[in-house]
Protein backbone atom coordinates (compact mmCIF):
# COMPACT_ATOMS: atom_id res chain seq x y z
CA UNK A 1 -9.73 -9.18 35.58
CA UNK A 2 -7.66 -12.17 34.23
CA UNK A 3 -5.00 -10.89 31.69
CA UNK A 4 -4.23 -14.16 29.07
CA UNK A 5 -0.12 -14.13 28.85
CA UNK A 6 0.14 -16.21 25.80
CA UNK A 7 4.55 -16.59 25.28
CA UNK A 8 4.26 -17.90 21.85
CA UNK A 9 2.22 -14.52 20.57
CA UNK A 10 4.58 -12.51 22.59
CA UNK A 11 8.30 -14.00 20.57
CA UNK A 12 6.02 -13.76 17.54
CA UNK A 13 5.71 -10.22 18.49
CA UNK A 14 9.00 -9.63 19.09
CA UNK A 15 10.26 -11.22 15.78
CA UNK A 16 8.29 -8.80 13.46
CA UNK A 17 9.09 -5.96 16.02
CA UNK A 18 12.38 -6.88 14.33
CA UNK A 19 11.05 -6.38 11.32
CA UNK A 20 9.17 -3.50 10.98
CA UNK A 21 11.66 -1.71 12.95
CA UNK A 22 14.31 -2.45 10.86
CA UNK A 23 12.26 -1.22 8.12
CA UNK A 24 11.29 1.97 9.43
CA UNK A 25 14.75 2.36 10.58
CA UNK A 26 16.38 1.94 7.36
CA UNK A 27 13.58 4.15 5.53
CA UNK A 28 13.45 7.84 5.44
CA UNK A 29 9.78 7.80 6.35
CA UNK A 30 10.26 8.97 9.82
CA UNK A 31 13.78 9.56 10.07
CA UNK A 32 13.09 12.32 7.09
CA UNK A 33 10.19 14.26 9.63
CA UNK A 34 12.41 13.44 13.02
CA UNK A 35 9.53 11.39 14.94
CA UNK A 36 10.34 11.36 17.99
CA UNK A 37 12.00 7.98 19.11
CA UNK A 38 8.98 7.20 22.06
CA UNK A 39 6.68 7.26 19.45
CA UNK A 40 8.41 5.04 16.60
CA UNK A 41 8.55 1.96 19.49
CA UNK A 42 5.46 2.45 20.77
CA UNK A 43 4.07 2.63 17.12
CA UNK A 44 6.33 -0.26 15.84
CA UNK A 45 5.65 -2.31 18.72
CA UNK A 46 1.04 -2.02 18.44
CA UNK A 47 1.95 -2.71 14.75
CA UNK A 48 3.84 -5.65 14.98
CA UNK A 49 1.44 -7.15 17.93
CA UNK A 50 -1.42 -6.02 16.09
CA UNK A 51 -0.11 -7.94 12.93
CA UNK A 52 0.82 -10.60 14.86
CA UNK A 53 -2.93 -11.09 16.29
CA UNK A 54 -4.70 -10.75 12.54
CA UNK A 55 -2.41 -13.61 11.09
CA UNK A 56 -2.99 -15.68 14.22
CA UNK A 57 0.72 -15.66 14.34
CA UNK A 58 3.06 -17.70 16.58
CA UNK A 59 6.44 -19.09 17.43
CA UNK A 60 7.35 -21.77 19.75
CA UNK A 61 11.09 -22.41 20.02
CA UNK A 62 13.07 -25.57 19.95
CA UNK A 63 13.35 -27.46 22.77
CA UNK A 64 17.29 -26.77 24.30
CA UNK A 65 17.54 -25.01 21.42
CA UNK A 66 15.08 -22.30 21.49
CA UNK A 67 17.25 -19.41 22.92
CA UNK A 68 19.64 -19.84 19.77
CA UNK A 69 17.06 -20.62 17.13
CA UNK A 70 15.10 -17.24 18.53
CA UNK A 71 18.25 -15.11 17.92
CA UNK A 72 18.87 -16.35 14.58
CA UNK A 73 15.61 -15.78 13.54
CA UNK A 74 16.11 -11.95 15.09
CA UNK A 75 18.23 -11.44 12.83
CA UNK A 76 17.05 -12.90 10.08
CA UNK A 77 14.11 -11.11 10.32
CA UNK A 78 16.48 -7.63 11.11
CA UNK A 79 17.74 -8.69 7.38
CA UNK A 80 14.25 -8.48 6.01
CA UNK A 81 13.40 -5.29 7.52
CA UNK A 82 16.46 -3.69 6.12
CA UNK A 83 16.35 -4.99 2.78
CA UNK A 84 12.73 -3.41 2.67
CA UNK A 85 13.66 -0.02 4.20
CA UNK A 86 16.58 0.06 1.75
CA UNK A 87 14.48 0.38 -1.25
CA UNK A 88 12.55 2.95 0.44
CA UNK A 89 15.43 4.69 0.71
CA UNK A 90 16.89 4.60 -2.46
CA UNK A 91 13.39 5.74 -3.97
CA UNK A 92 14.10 8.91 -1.30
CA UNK A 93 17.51 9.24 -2.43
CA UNK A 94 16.86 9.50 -6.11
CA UNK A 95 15.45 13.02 -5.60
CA UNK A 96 18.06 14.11 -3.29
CA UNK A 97 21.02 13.15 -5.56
CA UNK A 98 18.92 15.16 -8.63
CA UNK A 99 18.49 18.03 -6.48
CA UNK A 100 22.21 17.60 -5.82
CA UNK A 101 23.03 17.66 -9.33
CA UNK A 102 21.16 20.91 -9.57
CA UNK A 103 22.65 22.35 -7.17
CA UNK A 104 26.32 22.12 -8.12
CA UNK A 105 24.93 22.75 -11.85
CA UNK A 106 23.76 25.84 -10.68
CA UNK A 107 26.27 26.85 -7.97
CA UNK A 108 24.17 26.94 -5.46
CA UNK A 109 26.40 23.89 -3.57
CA UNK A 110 28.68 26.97 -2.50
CA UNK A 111 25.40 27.91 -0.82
CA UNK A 112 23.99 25.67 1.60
CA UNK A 113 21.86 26.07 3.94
CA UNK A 114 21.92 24.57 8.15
CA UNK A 115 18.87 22.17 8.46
CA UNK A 116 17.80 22.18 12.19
CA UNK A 117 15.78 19.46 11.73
CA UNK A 118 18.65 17.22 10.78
CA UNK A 119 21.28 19.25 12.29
CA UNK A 120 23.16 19.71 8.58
CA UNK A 121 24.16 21.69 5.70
CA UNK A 122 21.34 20.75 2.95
CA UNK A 123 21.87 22.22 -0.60
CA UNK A 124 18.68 24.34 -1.16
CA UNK A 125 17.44 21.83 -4.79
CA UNK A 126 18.14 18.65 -2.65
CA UNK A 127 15.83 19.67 0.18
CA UNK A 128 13.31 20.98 -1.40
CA UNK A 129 13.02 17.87 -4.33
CA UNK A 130 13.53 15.90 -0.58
CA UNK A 131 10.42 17.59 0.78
CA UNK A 132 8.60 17.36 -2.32
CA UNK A 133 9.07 13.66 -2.47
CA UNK A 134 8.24 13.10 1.36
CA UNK A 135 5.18 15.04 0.44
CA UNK A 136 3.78 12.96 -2.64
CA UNK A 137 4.75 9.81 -0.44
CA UNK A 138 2.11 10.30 1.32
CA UNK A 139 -0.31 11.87 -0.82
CA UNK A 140 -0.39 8.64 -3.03
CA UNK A 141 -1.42 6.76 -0.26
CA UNK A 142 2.17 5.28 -0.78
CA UNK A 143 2.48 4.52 3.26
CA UNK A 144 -0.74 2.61 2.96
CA UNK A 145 1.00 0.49 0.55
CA UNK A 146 4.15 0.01 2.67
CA UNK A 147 1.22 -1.38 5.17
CA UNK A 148 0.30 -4.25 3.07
CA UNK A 149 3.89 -4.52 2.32
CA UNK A 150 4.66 -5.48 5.55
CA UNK A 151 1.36 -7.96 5.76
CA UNK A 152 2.53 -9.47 2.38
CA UNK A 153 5.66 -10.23 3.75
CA UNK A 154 4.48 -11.77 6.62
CA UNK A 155 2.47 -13.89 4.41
CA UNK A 156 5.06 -14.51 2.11
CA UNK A 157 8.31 -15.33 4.71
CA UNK A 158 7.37 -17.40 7.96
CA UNK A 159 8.85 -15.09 10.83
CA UNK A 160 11.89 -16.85 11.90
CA UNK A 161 12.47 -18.68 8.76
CA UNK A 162 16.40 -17.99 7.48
CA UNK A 163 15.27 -16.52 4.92
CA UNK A 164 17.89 -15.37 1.73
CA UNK A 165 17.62 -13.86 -1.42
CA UNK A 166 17.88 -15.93 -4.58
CA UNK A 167 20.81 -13.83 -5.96
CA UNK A 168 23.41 -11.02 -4.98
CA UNK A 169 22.35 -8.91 -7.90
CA UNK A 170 18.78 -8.13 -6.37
CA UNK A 171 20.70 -5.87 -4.32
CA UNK A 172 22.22 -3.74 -7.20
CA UNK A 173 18.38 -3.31 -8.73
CA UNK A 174 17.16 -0.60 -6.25
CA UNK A 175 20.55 1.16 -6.83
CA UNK A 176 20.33 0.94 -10.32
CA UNK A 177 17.08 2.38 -10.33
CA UNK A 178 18.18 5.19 -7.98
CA UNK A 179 20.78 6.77 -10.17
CA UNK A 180 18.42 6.33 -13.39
CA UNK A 181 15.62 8.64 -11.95
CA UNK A 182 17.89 10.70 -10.42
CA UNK A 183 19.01 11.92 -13.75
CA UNK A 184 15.22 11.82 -15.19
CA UNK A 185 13.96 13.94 -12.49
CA UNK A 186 15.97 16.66 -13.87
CA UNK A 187 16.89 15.76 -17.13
CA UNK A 188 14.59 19.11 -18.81
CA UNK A 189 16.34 21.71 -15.87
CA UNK A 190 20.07 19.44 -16.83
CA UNK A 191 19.79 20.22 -20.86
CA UNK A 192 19.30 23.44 -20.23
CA UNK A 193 22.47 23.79 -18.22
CA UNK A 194 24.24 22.52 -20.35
CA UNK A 195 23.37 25.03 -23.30
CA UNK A 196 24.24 27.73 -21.24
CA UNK A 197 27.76 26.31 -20.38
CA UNK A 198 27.82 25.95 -24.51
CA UNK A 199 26.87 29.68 -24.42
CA UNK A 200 29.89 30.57 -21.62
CA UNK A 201 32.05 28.66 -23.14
CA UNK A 202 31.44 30.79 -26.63
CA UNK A 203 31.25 33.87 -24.73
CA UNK A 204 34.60 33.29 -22.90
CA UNK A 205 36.33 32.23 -26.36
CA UNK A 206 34.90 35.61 -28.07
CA UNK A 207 35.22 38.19 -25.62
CA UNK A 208 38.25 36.51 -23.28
CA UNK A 209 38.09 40.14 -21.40
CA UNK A 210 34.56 39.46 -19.85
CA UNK A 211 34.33 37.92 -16.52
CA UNK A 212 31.98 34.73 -17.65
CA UNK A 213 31.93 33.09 -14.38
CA UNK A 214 30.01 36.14 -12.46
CA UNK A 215 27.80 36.42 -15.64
CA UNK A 216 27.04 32.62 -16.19
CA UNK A 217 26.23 31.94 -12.58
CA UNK A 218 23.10 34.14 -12.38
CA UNK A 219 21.96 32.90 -15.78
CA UNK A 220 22.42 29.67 -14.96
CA UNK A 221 20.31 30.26 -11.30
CA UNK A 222 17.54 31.75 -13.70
CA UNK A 223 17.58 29.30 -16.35
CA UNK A 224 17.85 25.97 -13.57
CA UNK A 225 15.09 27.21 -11.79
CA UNK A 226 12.60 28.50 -14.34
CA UNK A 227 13.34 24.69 -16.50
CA UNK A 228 12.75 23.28 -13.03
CA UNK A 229 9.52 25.03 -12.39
CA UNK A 230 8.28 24.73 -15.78
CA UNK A 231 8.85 20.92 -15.65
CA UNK A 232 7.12 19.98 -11.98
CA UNK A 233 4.29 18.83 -13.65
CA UNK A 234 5.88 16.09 -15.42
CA UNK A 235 7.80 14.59 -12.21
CA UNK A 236 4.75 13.21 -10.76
CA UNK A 237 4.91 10.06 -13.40
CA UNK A 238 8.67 9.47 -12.40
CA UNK A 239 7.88 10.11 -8.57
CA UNK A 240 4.68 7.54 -9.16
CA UNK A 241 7.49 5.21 -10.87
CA UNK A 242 9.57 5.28 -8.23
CA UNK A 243 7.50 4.14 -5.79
CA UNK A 244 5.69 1.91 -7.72
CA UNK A 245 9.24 0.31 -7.84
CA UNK A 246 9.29 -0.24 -4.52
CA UNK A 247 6.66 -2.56 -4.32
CA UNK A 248 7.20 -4.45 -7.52
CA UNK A 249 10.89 -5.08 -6.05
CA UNK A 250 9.01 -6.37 -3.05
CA UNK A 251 6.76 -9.09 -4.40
CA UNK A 252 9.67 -10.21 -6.79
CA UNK A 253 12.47 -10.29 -3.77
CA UNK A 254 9.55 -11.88 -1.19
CA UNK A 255 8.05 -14.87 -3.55
């Protein structure tokens, strides 16, 4: 059996290796379920050459130059990946800072809990908004949409071109976003914290010889969590937003 080595597929390869593995690297999406690391090359790797062979994909370096060109365009394309996983990850972290918020709201912050799966103490809101947010991810079919992601970008940005964005503040966007659903997320459970520190603080002022801090705390544990539960319903439009912001980012950063 004669086995075709073809060097230009293979650097092609390589350079959206780069890419994608930046991406995944920078993204929760398997750092969040703790893949193990075998698996995330091997996976990476039949992506990229997989990619690579559907596009009809190939790079041929630069004469004396080709050993310097092909590391600059490593990294450029390391850039890519990571500006794509970033977004990812600020869509993650949106939920993790509300249940955050929650959680020192509530007191529960004094509580947390060890994570064995990321070796941690997790407040019990943030991992559990975490979870719920790993679990619509893919549920909306949102990972099949970070899979044409990556084929629009590969369409959109020659691999190895030095590729930059067209201003600094397309960075502060996804961060921007991040702390504004963060809040929304939680915004019903939030209110109603904040009546019942109203209430404590009225309750200290009228009866000063009742211990309001060991009588607000369980209210407020109550309260947080019964707002939170009554209100899960209406975080799958935010949760679709946020992802959906993911991808509109991408085809404005990418053109």
């Amino acid at each position: 059996m004669d086995l075709n080595f073809d060097p230009p597929w293979v650097l092609a390869t390589l350079l959206l290796w780069a890419r994608i593995g930046a991406l995944f690297l920078a993204s929760p999406i398997f750092s969040a379920t703790r893949v193990p690391a075998p698996f995330v090359v091997l996976f990476t790797l039949a992506l990229s050459g997989t990619l690579a062979l559907g596009h009809e994909l190939r790079y041929t370096g630069a004469g004396a130059q080709g050993i310097v060109a092909f590391a600059l365009a490593l990294l450029a394309e390391v850039f890519i990946g990571l500006l794509l996983g970033f977004t990812i990850q600020c869509a993650a972290a949106a939920f993790a800072i509300a249940g955050q918020l929650m959680d020192v709201q509530m007191g529960l912050s004094m509580g947390a809990i060890f994570n064995p799966v990321t070796r941690s103490s997790s407040p019990v809101i943030g991992s559990t908004l975490s979870l719920f947010a790993l679990v619509y991810f893919f549920a909306a079919d949102a990972h099949l949409a970070v899979l044409r992601g990556i084929g629009f970008s590969v369409s959109s940005i020659p691999l190895g071109a030095l590729w930059q964005l067209q201003s600094p503040e397309q960075l502060i966007v996804p961060v921007a976003a991040m702390f504004s659903l963060s809040v929304a997320v939680v915004a019903p459970a939030l209110f109603a914290l904040l009546l019942v520190e109203l209430a404590s603080m009225v309750a200290a002022r009228v009866l000063p010889q009742m211990n309001v801090f060991f009588v607000a705390i369980p209210a407020k544990i109550a309260i947080g969590l019964g707002t939170l539960a009554f209100s899960v319903g209406f975080m799958a439009p935010i949760t679709q937003r946020a992802y959906t912001n993911i991808f509109r980012y991408w085809n404005e950063v990418l053109r």
